[in-house]
PDB file of N, CA and C in Angstrom:
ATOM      1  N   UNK A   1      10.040  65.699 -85.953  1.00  0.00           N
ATOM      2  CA  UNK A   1      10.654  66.991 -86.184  1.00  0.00           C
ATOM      3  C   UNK A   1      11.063  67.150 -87.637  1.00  0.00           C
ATOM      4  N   UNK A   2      11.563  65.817 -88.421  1.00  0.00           N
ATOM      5  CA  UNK A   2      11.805  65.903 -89.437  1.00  0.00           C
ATOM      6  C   UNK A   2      11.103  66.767 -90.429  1.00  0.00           C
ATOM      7  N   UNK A   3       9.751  66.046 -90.441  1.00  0.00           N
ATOM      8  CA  UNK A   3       8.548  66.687 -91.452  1.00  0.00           C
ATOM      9  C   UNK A   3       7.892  67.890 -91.146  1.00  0.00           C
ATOM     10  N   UNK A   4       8.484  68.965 -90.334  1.00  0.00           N
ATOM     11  CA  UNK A   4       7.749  70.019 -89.740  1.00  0.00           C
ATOM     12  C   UNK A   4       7.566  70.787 -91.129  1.00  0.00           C
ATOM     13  N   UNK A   5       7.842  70.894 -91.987  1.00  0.00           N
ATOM     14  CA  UNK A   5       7.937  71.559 -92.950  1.00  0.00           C
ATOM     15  C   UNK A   5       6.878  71.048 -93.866  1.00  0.00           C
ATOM     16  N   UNK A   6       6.466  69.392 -94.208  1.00  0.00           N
ATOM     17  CA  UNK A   6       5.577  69.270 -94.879  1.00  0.00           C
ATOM     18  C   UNK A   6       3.581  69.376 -94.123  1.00  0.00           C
ATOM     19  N   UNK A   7       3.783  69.096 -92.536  1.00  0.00           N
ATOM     20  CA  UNK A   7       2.480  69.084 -92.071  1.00  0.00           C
ATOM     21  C   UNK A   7       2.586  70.893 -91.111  1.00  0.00           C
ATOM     22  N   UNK A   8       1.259  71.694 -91.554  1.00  0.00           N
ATOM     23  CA  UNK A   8       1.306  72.715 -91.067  1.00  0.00           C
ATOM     24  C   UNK A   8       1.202  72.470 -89.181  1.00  0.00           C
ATOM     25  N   UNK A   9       1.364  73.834 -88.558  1.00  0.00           N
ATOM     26  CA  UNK A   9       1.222  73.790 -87.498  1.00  0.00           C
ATOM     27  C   UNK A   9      -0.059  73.029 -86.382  1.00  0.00           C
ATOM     28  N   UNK A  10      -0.861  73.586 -87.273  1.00  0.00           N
ATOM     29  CA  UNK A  10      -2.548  73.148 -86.875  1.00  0.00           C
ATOM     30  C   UNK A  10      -2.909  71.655 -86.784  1.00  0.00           C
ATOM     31  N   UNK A  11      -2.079  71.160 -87.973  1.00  0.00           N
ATOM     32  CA  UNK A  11      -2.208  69.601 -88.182  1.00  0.00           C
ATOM     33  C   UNK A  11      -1.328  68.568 -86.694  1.00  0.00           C
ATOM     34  N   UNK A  12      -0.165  69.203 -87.070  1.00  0.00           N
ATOM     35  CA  UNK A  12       0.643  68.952 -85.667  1.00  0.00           C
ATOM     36  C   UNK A  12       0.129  69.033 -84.328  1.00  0.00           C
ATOM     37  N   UNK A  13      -0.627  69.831 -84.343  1.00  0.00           N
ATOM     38  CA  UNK A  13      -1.019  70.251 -82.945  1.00  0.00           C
ATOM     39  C   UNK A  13      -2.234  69.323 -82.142  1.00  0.00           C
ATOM     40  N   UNK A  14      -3.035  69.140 -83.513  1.00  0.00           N
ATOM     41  CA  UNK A  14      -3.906  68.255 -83.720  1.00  0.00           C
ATOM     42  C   UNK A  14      -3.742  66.968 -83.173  1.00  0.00           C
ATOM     43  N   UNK A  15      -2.865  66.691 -84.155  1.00  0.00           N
ATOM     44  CA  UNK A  15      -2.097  65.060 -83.314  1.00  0.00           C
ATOM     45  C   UNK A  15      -1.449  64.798 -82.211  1.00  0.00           C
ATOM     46  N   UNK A  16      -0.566  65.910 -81.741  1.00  0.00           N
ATOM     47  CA  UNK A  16      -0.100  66.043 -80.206  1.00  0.00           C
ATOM     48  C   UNK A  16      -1.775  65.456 -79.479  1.00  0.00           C
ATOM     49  N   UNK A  17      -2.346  66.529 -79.729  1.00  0.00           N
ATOM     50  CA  UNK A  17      -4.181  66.853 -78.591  1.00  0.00           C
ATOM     51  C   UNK A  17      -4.397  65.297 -78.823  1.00  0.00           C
ATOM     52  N   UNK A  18      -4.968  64.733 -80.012  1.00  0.00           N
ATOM     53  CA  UNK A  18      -5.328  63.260 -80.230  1.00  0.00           C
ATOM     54  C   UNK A  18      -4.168  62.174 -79.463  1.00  0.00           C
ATOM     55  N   UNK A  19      -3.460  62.392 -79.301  1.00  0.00           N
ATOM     56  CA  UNK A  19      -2.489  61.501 -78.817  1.00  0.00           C
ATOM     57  C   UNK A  19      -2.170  61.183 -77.147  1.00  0.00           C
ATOM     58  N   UNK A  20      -2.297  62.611 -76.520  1.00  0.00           N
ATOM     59  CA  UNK A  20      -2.442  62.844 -75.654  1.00  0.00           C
ATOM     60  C   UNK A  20      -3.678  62.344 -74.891  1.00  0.00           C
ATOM     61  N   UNK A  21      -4.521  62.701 -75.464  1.00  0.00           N
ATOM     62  CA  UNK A  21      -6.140  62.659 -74.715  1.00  0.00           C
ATOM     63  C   UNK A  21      -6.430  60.889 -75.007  1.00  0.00           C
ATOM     64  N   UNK A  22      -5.985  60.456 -76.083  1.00  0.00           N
ATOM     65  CA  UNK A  22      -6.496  58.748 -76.014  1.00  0.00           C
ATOM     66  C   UNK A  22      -5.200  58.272 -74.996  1.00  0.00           C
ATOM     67  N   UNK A  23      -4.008  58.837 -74.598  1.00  0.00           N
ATOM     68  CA  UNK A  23      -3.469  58.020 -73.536  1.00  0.00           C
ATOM     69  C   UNK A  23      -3.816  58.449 -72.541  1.00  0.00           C
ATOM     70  N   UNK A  24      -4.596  59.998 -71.836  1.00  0.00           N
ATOM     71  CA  UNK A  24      -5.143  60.077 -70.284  1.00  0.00           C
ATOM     72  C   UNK A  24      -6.564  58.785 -70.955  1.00  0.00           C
ATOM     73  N   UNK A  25      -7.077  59.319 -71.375  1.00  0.00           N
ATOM     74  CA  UNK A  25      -8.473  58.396 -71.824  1.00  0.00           C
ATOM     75  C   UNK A  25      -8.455  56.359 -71.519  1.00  0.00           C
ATOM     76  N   UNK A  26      -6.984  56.319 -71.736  1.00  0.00           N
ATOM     77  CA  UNK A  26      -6.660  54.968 -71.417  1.00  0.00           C
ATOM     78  C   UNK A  26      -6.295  54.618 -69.722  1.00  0.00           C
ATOM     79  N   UNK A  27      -5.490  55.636 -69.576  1.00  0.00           N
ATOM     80  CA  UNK A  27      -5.001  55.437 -68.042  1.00  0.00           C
ATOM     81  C   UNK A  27      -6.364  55.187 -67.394  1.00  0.00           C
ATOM     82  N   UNK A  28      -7.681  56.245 -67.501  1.00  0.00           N
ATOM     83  CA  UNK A  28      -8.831  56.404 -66.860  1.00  0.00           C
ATOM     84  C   UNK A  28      -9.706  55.088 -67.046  1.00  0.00           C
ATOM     85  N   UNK A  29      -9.745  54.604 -68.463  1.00  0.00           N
ATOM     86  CA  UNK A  29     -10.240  53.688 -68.159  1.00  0.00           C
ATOM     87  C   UNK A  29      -9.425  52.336 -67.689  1.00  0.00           C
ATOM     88  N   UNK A  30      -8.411  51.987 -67.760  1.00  0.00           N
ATOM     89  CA  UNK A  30      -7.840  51.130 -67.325  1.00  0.00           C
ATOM     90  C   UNK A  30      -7.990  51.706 -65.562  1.00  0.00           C
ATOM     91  N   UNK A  31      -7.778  52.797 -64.982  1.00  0.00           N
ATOM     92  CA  UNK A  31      -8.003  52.470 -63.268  1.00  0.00           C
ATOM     93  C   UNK A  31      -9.057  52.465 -63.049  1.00  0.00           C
ATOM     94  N   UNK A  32     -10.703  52.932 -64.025  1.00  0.00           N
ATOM     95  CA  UNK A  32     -11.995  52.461 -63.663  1.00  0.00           C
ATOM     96  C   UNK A  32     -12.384  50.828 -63.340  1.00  0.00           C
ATOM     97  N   UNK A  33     -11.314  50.086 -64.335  1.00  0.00           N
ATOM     98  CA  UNK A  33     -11.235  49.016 -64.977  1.00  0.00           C
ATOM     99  C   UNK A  33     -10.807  48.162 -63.277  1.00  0.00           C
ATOM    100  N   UNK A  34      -9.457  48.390 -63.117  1.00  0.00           N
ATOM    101  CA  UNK A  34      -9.303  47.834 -61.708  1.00  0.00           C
ATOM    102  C   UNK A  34     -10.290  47.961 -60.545  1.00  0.00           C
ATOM    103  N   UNK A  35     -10.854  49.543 -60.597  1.00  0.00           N
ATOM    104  CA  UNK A  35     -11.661  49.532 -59.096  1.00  0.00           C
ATOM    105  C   UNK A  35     -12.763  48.883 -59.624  1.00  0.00           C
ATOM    106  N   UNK A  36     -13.460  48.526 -60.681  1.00  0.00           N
ATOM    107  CA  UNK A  36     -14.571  47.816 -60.660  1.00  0.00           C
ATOM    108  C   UNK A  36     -14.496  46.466 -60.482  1.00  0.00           C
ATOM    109  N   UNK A  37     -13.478  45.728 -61.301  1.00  0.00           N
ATOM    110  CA  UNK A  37     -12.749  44.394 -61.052  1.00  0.00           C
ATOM    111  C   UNK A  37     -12.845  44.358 -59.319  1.00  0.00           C
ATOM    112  N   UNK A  38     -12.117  45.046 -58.824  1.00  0.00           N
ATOM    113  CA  UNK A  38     -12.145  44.864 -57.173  1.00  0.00           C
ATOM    114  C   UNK A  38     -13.166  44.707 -56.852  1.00  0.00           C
ATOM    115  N   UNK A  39     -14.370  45.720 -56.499  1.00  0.00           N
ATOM    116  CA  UNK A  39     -15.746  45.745 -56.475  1.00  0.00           C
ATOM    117  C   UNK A  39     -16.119  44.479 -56.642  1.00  0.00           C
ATOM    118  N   UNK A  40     -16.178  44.147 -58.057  1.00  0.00           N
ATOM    119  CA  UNK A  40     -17.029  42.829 -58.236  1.00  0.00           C
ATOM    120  C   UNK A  40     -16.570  41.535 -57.457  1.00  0.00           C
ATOM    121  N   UNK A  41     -15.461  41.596 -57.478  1.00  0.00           N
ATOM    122  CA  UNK A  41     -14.498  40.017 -56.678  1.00  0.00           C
ATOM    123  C   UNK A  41     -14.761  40.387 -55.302  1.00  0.00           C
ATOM    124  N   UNK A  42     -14.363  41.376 -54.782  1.00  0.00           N
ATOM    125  CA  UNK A  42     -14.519  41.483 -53.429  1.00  0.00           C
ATOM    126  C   UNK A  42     -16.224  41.074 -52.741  1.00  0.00           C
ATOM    127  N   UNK A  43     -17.036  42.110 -53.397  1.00  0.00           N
ATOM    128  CA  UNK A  43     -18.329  41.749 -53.332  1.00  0.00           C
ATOM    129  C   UNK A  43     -18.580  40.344 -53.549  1.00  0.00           C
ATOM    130  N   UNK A  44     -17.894  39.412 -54.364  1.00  0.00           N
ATOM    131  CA  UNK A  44     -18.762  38.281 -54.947  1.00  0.00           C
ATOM    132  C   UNK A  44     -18.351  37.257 -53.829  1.00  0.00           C
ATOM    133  N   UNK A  45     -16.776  37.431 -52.977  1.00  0.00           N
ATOM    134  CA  UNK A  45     -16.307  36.899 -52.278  1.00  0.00           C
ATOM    135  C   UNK A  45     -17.515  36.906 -50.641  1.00  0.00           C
ATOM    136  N   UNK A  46     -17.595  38.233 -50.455  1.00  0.00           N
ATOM    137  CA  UNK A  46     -18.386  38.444 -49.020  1.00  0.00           C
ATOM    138  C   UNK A  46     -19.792  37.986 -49.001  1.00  0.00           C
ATOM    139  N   UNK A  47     -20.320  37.885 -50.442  1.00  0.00           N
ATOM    140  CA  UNK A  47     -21.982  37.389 -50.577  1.00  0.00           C
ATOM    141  C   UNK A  47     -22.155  35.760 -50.956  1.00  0.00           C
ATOM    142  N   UNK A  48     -20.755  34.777 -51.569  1.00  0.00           N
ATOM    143  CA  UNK A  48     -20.766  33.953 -51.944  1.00  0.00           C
ATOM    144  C   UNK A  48     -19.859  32.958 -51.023  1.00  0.00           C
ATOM    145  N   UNK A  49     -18.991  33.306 -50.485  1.00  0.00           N
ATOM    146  CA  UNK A  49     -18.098  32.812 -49.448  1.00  0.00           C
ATOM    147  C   UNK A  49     -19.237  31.901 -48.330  1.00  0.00           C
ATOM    148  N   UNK A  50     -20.171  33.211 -47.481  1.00  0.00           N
ATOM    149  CA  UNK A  50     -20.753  32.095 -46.721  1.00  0.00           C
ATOM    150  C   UNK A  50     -21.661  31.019 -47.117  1.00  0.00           C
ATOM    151  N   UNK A  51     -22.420  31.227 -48.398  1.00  0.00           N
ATOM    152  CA  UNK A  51     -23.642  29.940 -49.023  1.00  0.00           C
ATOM    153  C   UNK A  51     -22.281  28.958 -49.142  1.00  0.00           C
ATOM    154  N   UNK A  52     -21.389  29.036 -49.939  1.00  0.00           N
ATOM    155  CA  UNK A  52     -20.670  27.805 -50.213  1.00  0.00           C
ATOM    156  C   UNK A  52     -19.944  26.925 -49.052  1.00  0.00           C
ATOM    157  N   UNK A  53     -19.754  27.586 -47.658  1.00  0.00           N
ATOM    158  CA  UNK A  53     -19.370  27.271 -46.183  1.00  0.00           C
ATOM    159  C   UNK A  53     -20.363  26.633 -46.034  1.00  0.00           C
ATOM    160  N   UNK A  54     -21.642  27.067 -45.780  1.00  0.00           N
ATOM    161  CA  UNK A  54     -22.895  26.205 -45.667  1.00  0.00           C
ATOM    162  C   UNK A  54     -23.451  25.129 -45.870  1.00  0.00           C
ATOM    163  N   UNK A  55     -22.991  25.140 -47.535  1.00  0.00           N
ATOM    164  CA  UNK A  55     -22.998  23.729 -48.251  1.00  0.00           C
ATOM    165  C   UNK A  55     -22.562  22.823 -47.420  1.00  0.00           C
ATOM    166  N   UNK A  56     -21.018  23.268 -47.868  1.00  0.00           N
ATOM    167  CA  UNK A  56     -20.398  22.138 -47.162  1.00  0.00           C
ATOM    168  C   UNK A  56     -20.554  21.409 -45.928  1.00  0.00           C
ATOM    169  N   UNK A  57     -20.688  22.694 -44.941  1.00  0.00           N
ATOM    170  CA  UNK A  57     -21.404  21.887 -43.569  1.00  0.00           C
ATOM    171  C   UNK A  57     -22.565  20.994 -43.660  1.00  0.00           C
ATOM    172  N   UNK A  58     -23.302  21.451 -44.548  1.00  0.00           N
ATOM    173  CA  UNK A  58     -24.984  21.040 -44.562  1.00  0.00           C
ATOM    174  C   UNK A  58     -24.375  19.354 -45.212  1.00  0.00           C
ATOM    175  N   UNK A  59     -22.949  18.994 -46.206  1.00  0.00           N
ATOM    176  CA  UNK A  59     -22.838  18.437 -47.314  1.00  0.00           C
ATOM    177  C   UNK A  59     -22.170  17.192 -45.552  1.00  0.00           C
ATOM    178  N   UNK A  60     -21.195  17.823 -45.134  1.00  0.00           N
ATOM    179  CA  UNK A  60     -20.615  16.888 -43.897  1.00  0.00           C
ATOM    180  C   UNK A  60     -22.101  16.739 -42.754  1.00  0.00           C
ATOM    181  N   UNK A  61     -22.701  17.322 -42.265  1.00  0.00           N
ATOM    182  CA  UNK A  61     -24.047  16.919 -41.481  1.00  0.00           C
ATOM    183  C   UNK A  61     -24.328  15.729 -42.343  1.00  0.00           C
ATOM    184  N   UNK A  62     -24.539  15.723 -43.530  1.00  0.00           N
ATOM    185  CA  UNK A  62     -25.277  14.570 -44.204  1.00  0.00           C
ATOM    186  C   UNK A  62     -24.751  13.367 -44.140  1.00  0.00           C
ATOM    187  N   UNK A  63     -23.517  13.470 -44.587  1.00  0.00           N
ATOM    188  CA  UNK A  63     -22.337  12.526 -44.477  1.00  0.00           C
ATOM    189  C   UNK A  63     -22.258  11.949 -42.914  1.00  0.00           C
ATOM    190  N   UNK A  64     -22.235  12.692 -41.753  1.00  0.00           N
ATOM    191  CA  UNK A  64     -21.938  12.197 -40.502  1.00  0.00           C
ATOM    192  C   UNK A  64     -23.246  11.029 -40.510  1.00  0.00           C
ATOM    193  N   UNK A  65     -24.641  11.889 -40.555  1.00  0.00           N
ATOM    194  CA  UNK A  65     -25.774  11.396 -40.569  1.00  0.00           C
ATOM    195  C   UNK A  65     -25.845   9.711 -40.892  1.00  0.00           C
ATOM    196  N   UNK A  66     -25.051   9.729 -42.425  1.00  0.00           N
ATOM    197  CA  UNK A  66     -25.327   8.239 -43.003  1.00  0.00           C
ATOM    198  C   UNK A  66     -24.509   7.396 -42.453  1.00  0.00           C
ATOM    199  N   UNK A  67     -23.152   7.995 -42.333  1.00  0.00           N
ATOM    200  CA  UNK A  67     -22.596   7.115 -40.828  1.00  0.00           C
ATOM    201  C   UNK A  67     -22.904   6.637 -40.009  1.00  0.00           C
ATOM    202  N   UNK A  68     -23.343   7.116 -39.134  1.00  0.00           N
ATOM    203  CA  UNK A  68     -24.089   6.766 -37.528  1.00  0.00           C
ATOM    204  C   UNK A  68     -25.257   6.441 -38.200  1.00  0.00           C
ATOM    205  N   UNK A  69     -25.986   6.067 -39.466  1.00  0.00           N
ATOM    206  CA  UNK A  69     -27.110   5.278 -39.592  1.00  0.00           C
ATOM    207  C   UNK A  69     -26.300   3.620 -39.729  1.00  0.00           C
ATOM    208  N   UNK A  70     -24.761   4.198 -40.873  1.00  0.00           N
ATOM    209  CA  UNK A  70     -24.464   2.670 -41.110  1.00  0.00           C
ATOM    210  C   UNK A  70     -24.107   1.989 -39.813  1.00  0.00           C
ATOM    211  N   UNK A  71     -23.703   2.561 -38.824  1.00  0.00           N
ATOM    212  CA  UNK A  71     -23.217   1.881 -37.362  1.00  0.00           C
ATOM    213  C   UNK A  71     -24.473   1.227 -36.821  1.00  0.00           C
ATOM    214  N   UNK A  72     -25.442   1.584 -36.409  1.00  0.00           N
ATOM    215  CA  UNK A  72     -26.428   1.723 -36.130  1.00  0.00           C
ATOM    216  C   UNK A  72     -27.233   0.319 -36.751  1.00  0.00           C
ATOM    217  N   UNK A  73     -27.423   0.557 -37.855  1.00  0.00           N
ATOM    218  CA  UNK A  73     -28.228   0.002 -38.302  1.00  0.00           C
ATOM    219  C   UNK A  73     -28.182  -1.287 -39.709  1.00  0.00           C
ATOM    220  N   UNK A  74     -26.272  -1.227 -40.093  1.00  0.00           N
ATOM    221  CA  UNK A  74     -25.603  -1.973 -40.950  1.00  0.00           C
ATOM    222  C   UNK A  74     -25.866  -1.200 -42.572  1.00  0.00           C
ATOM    223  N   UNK A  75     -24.945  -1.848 -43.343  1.00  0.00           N
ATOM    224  CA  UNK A  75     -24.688  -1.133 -44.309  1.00  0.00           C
ATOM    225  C   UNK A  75     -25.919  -1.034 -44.882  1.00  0.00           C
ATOM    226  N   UNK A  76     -26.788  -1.907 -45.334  1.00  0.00           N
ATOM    227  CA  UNK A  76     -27.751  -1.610 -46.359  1.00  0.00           C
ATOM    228  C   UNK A  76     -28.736   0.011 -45.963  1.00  0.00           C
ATOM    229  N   UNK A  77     -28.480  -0.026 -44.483  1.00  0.00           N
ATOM    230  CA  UNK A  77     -29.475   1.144 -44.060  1.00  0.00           C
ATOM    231  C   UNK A  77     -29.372   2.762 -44.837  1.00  0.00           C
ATOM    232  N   UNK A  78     -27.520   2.516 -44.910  1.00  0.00           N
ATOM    233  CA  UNK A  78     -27.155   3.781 -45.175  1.00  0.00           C
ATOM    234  C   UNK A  78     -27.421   3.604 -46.752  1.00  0.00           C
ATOM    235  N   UNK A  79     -28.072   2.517 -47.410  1.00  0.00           N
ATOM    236  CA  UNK A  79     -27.811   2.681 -48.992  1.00  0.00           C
ATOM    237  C   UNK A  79     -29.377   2.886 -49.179  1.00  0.00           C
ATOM    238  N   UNK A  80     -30.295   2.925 -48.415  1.00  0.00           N
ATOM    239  CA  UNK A  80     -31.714   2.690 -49.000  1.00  0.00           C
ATOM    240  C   UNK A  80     -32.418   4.075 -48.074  1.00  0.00           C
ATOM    241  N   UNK A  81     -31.069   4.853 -47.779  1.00  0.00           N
ATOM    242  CA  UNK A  81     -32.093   6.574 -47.083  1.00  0.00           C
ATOM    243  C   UNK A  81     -32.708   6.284 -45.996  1.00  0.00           C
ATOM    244  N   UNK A  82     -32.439   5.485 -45.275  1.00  0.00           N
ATOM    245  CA  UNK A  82     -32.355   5.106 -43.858  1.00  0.00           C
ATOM    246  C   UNK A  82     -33.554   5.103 -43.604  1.00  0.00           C
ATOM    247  N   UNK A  83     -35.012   4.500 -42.632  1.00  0.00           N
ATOM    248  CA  UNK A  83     -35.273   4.649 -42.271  1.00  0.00           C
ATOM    249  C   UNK A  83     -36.308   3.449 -41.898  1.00  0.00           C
ATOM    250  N   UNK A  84     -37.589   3.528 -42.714  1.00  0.00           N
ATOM    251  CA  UNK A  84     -38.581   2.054 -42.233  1.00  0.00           C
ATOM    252  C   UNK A  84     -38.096   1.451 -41.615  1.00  0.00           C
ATOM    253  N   UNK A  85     -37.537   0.449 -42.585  1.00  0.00           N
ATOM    254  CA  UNK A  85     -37.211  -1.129 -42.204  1.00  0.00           C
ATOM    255  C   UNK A  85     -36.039  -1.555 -42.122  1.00  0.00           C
ATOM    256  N   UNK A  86     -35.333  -0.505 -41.080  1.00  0.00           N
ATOM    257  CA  UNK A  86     -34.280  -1.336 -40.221  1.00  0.00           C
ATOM    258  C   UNK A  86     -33.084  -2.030 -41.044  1.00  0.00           C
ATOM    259  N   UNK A  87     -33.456  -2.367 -42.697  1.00  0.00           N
ATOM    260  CA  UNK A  87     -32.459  -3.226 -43.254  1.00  0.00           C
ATOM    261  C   UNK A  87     -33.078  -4.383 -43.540  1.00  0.00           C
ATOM    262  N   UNK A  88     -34.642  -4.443 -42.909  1.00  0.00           N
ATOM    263  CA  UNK A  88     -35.510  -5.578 -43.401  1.00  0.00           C
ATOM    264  C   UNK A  88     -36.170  -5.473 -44.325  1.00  0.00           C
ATOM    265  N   UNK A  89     -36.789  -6.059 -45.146  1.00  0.00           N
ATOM    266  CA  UNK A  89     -38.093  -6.196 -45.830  1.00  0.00           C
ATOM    267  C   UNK A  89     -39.042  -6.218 -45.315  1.00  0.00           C
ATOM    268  N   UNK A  90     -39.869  -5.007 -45.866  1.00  0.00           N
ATOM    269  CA  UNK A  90     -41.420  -5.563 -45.359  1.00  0.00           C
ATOM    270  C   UNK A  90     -42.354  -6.662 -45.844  1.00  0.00           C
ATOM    271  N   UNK A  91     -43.081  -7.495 -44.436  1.00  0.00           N
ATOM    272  CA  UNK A  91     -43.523  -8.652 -44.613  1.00  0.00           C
ATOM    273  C   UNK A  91     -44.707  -8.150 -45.689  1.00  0.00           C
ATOM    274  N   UNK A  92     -45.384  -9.132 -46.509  1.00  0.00           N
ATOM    275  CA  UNK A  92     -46.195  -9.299 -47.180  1.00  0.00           C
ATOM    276  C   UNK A  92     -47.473  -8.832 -46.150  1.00  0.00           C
ATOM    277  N   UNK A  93     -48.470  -7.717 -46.828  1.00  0.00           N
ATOM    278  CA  UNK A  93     -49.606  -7.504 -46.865  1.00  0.00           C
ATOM    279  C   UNK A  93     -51.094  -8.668 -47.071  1.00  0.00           C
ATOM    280  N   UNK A  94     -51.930  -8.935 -45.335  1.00  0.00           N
ATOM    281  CA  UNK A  94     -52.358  -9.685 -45.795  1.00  0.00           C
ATOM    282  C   UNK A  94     -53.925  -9.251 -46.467  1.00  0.00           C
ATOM    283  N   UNK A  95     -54.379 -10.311 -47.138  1.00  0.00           N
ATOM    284  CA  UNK A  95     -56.086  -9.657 -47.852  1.00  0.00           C
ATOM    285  C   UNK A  95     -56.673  -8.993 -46.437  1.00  0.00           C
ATOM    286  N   UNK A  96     -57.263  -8.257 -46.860  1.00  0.00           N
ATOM    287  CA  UNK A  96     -58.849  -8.086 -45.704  1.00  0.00           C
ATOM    288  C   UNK A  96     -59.549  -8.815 -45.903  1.00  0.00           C
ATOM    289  N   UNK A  97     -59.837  -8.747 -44.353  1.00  0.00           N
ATOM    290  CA  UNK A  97     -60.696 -10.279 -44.296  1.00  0.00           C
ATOM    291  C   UNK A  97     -62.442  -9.670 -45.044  1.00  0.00           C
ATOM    292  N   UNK A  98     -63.255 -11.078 -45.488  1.00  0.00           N
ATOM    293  CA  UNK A  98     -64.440 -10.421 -45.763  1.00  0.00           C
ATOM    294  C   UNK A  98     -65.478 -10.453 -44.698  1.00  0.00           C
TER     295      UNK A  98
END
């Protein structure tokens, strides 16, 4: 109010309008800002939530799996991916005969 005398009316008015319009301009983008934030988290939650449930089950199936191999079949079974040889070595290959 002080300086009304050195900036004309027009100028004043000017800066009110500029002042005004960059703080609706902010409000707008700051609540675009939230509903998209939501959007994205919410979405990322409902499309990403079940693969990572999955994992994990698929991650404990595996885990049970090497268990009941080590019971089964003693420790080395569960360290060598279970399966051939029992925890044995295979015997030596003999020549073909001629």
């Amino acid at each position: 109010m002080g300086l009304t005398e050195m900036f004309p009316q027009s100028v004043r008015n000017g800066f009110v309008f500029a002042t005004k319009g960059s703080v609706n301009g902010f409000k707008q983008l700051y609540g675009f800002s939230r509903s998209a934030l939501w959007v994205v988290f919410t979405s990322s939650v409902v499309l990403l939530a079940p693969l990572a449930l999955e994992m994990e089950r698929s991650q404990l199936d595996e885990m049970s799996k090497q268990q009941q191999r080590q019971i089964l079949l003693g420790p080395s079974a569960a360290l060598s991916g279970g399966g051939g040889g029992h925890g044995l070595p295979m015997p030596p290959l003999s020549p073909p005969a001629k």
